[in-house]
Protein backbone atom coordinates (compact mmCIF):
# COMPACT_ATOMS: atom_id res chain seq x y z
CA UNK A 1 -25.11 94.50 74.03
CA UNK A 2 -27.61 96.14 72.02
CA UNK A 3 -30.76 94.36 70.47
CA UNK A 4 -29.57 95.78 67.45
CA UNK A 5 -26.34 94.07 67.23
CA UNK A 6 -28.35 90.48 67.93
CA UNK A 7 -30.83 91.84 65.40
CA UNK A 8 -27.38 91.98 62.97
CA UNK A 9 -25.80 88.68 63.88
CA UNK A 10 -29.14 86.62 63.88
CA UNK A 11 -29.80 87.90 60.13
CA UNK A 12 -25.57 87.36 59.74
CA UNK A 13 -26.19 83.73 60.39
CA UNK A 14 -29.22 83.22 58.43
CA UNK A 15 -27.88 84.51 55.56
CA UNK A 16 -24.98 82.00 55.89
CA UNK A 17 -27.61 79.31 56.99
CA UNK A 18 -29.48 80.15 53.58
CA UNK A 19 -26.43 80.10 51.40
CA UNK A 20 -25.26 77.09 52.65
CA UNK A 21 -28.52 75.08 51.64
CA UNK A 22 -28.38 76.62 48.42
CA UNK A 23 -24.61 75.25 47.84
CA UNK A 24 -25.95 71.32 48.85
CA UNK A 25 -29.83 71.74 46.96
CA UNK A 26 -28.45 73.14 43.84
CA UNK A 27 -27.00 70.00 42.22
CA UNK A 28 -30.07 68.50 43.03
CA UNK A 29 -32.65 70.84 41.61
CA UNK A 30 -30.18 71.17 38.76
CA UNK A 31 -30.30 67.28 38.21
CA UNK A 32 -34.20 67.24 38.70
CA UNK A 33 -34.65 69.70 36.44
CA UNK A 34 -32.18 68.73 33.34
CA UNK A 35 -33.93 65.23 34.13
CA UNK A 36 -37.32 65.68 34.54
CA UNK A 37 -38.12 69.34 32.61
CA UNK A 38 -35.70 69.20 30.15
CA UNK A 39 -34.85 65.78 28.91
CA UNK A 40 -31.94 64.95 26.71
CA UNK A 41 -33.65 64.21 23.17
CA UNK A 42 -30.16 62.22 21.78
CA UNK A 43 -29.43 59.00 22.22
CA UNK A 44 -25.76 57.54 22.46
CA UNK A 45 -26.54 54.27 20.90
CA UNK A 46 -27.52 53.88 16.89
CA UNK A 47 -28.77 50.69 17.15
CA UNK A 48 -32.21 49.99 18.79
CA UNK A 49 -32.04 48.77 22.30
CA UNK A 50 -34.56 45.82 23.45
CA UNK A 51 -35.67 44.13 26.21
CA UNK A 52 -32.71 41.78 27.03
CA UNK A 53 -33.91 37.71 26.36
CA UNK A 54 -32.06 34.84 26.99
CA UNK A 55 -31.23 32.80 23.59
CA UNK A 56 -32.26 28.99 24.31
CA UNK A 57 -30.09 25.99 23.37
CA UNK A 58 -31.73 24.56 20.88
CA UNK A 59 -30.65 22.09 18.39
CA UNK A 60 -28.91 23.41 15.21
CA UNK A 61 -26.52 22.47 12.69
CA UNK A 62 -23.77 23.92 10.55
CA UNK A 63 -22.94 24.39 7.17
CA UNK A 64 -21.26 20.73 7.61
CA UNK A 65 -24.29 19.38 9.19
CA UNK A 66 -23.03 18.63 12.29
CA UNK A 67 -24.48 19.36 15.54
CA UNK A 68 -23.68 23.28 16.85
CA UNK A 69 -25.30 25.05 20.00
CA UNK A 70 -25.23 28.50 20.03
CA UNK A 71 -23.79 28.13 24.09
CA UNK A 72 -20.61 27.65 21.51
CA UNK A 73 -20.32 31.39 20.80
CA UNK A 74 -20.84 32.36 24.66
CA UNK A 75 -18.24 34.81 25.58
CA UNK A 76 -18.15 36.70 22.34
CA UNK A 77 -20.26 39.32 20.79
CA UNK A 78 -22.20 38.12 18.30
CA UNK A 79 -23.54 39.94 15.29
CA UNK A 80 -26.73 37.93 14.12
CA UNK A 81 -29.13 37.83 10.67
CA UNK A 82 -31.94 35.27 10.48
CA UNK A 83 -32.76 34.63 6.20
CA UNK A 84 -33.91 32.17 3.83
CA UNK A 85 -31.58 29.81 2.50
CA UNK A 86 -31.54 31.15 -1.11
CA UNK A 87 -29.79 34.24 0.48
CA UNK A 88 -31.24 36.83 -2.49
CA UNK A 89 -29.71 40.40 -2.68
CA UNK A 90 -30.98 41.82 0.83
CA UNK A 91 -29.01 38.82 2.69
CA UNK A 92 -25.91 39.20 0.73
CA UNK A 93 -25.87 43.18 1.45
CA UNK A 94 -26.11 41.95 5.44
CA UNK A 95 -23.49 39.45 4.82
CA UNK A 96 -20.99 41.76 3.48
CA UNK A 97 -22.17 44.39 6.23
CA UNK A 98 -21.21 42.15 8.79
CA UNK A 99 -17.91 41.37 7.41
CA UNK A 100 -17.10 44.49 7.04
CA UNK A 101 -18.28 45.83 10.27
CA UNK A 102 -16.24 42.65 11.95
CA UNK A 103 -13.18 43.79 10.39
CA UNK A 104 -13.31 47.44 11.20
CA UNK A 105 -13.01 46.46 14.81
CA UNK A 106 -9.49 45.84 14.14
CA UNK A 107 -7.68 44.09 17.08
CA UNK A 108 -11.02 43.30 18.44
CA UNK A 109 -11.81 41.40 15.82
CA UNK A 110 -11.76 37.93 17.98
CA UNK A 111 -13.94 38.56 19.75
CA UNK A 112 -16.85 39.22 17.16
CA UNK A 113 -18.76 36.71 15.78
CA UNK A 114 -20.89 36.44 12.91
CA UNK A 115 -24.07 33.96 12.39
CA UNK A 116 -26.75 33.89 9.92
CA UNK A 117 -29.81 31.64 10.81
CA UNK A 118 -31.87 30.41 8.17
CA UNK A 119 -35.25 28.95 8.54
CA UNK A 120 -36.03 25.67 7.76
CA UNK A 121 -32.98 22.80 7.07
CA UNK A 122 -31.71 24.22 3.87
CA UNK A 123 -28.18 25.40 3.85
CA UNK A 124 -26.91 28.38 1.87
CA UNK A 125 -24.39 28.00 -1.68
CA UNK A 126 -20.99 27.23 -1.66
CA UNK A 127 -20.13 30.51 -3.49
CA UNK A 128 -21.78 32.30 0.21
CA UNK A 129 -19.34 30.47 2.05
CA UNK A 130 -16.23 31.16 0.37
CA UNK A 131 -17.36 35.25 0.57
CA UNK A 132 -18.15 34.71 4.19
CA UNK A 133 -15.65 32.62 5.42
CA UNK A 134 -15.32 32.46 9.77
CA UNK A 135 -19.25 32.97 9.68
CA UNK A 136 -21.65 30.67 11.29
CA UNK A 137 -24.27 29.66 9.12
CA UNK A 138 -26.97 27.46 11.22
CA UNK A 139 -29.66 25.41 10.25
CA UNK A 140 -33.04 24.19 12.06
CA UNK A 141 -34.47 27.15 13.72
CA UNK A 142 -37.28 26.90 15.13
CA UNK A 143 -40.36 28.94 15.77
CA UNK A 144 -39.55 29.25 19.63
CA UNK A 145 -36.00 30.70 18.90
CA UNK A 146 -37.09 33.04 16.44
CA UNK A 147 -39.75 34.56 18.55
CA UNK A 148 -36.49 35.72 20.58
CA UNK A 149 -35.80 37.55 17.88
CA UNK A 150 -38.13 40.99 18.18
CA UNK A 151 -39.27 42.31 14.69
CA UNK A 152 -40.44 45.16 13.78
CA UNK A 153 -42.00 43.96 10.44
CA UNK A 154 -39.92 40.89 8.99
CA UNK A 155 -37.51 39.20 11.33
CA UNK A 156 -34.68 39.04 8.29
CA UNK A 157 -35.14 42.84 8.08
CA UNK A 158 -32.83 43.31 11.34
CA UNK A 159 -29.86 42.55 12.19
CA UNK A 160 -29.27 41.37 15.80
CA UNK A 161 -26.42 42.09 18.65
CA UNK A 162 -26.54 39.06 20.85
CA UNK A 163 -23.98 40.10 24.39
CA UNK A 164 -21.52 37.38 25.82
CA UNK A 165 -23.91 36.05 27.83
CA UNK A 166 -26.61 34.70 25.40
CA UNK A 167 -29.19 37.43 25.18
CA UNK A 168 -30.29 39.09 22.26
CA UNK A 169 -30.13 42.78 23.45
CA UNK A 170 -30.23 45.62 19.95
CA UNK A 171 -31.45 45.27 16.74
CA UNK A 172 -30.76 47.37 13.44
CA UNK A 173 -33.32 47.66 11.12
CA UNK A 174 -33.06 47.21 7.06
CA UNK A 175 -30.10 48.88 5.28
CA UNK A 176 -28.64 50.27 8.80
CA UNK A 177 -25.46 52.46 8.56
CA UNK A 178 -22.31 50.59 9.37
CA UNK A 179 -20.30 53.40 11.05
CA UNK A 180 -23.25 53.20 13.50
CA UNK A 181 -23.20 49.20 13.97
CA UNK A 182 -19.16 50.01 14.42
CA UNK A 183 -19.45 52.40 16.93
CA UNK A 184 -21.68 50.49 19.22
CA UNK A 185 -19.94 47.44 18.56
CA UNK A 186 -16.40 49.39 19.87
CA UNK A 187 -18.33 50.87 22.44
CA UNK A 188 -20.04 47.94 24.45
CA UNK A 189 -16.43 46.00 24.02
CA UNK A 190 -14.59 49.04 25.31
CA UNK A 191 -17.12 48.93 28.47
CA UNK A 192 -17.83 45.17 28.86
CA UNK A 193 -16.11 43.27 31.68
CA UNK A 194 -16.98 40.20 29.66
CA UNK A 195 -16.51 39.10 25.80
């Protein structure tokens, strides 16, 4: 056999050898590079993500005045506004947003909740009830459960998505889009396991 042939089949089975690695490190350099070099610059959610914090137990009360922990409303999703109890024309546009947004999800609807916190032991009007009726309105936060609350500016500027499990996890900021609050809203249900 000539060295010529060897010569031939040696550089046959590097070529191969060389092709082959390509076909494995491509995806990979691909990845890296998509990743690293040329990052996506959309985001899937509308709302704001935060750092995930576990809402405490504390002692609140109801529009009756009875005695309701928010470990009630574990399980559900719960769409969240902290205001004042004279509820001016801001709070009744995030009332009515909520609403709304709650019954847009349709069949899903159960398992949406709505709460509005107020500071201090005042309870909202009568006429705020009857719009709003199925909401939670608490009393008697306090200033450890509203620091859970992340704020950009003014904590009743946002509106809050709290997950099944108790943790206050996106925020929306003043006069947010409700398509966008839907969308999320159908798409962590769609993917949760839970709530």
């Amino acid at each position: 056999m000539s060295s010529l042939t060897v010569n031939a089949a040696q550089l046959s089975f590097r070529i191969k050898l060389v092709l082959l690695f390509l076909a494995f490190a491509a995806p990979v350099i691909f990845a890296y590079l998509t990743y690293y070099v040329w990052p996506p610059q959309s985001r899937i959610n509308y709302g704001e993500l935060i750092k995930p914090t576990q809402i405490s137990d504390p002692l609140l009360r109801n529009a009756e005045g009875k005695a309701f922990p928010l470990s009630k409303l574990r399980g559900k999703w719960v769409m969240l506004t902290v205001d004042q109890a004279d509820c001016g024309a801001d709070c009744e546009k995030k009332l009515w947003l909520l609403r709304q947004v709650r019954l847009a999800t349709g069949k899903n609807m159960d398992r949406v909740e709505r709460v509005l916190l107020l500071q201090g032991q005042r309870s909202v009007t009568d006429p705020i009830m009857k719009q709003h009726p199925g909401m939670h309105v608490l009393t008697g936060a306090d200033a450890s459960l509203l620091a859970r609350f992340p704020a950009n500016v003014n904590l009743t500027e946002h509106i809050y998505i709290v997950d099944p499990l108790g943790n206050v996890m996106m925020r929306y900021p003043k006069n947010p889009d409700p398509g966008g609050i839907l969308k999320d809203i159908n798409r962590l249900m769609y993917v949760s396991q839970i709530g």
